[in-house]
N, C-alpha and C. Protein backbone atom coordinates (compact mmCIF):
# COMPACT_ATOMS: atom_id res chain seq x y z
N UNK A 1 -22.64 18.79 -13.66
CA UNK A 1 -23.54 18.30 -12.62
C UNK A 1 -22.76 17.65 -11.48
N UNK A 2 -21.74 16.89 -12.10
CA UNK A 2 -21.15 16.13 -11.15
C UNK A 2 -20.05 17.01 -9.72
N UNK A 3 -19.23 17.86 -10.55
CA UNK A 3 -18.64 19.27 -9.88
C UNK A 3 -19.61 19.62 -8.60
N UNK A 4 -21.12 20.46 -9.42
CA UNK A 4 -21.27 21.01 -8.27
C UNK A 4 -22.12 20.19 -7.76
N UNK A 5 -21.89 19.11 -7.36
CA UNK A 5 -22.73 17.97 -6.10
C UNK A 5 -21.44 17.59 -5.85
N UNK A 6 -19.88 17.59 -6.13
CA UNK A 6 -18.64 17.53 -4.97
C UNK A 6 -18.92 18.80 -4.43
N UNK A 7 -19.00 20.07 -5.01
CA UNK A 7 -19.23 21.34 -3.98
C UNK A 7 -19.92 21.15 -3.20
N UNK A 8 -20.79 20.94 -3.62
CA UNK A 8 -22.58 20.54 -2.46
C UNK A 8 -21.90 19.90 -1.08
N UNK A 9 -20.92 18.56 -1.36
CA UNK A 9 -20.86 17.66 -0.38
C UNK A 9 -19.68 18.51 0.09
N UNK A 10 -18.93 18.43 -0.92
CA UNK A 10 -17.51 19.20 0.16
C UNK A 10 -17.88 20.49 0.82
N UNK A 11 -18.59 21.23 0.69
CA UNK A 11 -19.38 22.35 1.84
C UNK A 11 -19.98 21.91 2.46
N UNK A 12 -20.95 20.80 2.31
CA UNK A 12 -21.62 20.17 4.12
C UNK A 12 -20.85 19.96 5.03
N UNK A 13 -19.73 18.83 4.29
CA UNK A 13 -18.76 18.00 5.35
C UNK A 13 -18.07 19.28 5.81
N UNK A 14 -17.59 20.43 5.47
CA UNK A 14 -17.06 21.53 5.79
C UNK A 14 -17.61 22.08 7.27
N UNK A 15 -18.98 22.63 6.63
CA UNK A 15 -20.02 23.14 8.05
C UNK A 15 -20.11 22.07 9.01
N UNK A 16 -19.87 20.85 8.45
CA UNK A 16 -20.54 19.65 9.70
C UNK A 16 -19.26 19.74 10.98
N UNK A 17 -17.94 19.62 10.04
CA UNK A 17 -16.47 19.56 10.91
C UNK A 17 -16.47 20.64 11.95
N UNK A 18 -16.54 21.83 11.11
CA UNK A 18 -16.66 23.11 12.02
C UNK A 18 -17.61 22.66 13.06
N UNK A 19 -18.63 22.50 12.84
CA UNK A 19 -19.93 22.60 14.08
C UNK A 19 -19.50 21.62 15.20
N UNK A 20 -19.09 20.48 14.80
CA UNK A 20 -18.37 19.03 15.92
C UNK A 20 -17.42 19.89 16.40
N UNK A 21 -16.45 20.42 15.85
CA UNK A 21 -15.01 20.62 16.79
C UNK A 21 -15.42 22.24 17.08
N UNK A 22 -16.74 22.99 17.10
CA UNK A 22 -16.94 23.93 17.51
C UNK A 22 -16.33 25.10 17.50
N UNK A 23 -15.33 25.75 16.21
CA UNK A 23 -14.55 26.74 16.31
C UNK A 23 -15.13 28.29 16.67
N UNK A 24 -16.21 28.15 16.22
CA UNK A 24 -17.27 29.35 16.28
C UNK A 24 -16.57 30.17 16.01
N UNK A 25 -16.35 30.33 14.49
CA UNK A 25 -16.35 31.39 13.38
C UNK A 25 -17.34 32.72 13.25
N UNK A 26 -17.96 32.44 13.90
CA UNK A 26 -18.94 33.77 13.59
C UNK A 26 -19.40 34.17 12.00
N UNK A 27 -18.83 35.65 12.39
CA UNK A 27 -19.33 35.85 10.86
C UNK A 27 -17.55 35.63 9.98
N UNK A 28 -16.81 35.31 10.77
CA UNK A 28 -15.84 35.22 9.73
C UNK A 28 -15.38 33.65 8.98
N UNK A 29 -14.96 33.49 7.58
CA UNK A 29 -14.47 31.90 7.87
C UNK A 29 -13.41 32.09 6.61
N UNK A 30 -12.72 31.28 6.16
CA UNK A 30 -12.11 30.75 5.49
C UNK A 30 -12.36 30.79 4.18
N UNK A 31 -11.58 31.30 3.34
CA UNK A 31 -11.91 31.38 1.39
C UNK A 31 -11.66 30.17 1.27
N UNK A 32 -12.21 30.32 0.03
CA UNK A 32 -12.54 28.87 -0.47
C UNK A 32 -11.27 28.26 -1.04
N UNK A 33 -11.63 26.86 -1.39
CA UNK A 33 -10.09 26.24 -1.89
C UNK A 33 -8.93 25.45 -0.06
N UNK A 34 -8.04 25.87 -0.47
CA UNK A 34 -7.19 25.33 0.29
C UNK A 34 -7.07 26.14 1.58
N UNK A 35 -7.37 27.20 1.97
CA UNK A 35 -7.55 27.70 2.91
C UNK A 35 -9.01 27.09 4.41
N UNK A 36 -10.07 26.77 2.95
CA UNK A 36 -11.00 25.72 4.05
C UNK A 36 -10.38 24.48 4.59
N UNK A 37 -9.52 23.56 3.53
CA UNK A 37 -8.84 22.55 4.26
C UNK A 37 -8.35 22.42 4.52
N UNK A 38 -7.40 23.60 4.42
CA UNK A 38 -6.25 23.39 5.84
C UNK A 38 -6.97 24.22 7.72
N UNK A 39 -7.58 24.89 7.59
CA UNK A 39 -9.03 24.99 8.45
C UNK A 39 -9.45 24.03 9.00
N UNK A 40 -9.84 22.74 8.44
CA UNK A 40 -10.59 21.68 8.92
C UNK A 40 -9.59 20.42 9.26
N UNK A 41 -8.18 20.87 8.23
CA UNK A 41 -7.43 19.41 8.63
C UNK A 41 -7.01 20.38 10.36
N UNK A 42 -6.66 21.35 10.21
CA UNK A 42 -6.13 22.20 12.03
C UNK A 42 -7.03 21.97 12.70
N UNK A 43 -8.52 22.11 12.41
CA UNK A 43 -9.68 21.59 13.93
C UNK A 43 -9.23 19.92 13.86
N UNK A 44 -9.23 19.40 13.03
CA UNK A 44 -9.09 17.60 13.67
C UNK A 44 -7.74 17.44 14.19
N UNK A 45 -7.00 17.29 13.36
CA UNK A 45 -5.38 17.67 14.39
C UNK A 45 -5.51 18.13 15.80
N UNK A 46 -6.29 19.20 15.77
CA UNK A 46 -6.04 19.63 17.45
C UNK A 46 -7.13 18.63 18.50
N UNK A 47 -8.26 18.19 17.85
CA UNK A 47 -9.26 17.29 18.02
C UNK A 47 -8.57 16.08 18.61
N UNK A 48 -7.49 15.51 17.52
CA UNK A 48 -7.16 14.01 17.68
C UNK A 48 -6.20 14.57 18.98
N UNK A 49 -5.16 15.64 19.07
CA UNK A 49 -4.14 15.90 19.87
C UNK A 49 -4.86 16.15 21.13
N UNK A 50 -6.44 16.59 21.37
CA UNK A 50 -7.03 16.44 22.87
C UNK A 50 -7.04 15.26 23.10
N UNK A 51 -7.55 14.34 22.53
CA UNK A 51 -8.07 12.89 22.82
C UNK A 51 -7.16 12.14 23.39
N UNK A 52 -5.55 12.38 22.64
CA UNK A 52 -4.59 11.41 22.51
C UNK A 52 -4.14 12.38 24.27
N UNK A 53 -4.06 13.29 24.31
CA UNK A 53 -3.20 13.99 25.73
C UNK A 53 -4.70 13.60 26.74
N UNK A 54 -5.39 13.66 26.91
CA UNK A 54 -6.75 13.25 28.05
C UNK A 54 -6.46 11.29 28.31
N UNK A 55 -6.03 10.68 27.37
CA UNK A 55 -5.65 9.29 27.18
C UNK A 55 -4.63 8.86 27.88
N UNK A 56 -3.64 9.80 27.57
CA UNK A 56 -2.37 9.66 28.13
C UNK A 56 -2.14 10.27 29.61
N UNK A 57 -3.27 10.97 30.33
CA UNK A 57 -2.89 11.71 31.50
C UNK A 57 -3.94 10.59 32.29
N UNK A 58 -5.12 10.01 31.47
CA UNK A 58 -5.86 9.15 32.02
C UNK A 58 -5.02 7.39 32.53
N UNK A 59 -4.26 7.53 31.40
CA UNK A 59 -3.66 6.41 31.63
C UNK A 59 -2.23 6.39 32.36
N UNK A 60 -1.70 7.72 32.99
CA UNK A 60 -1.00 7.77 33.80
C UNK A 60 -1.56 7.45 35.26
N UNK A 61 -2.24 8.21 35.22
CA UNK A 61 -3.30 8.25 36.78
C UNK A 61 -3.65 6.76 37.04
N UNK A 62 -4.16 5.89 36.12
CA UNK A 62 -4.58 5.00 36.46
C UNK A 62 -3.30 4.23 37.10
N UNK A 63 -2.51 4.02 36.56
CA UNK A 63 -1.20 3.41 36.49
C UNK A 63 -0.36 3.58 37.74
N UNK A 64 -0.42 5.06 38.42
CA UNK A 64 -0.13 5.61 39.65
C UNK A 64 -1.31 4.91 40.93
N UNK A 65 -2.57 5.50 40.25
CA UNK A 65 -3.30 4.89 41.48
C UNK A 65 -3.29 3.11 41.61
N UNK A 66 -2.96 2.39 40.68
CA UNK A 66 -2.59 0.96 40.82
C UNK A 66 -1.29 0.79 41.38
N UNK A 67 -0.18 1.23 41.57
CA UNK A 67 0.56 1.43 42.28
C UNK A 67 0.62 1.56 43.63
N UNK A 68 0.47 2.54 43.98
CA UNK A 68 -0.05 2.91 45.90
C UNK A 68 -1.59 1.69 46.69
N UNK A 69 -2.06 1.30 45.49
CA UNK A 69 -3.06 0.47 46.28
C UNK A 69 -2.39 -1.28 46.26
């Protein structure tokens, strides 16, 4: 019982990751096992690596335009 309610959850949190970081898989996705999580750890990785480069180009700019004024 306990097994398949970790399946249960570890396939929501699966579909939920995909749907946030939007890979749009279509009809294709990932076998099961270690192939889904290394799938989902590569969408957040690239997730955290937008955030952190939009941060860093934001916080250049700012830094420049405080400069010249």
């Amino acid at each position: 019982m306990r097994t398949r309610l970790a399946v249960r959850i570890g396939g929501a949190a699966r579909r939920d990751i995909v749907r946030f970081v939007t890979l749009g898989f279509g009809d294709l996705s990932a076998a099961v096992g270690l192939p889904q999580a290394l799938t989902v750890l590569e969408a957040l990785l690239g997730q955290i690596f937008l955030v952190t480069l939009v941060a860093r180009l934001v916080t250049l700019w700012v830094r420049q335009s405080a400069g010249d004024g």
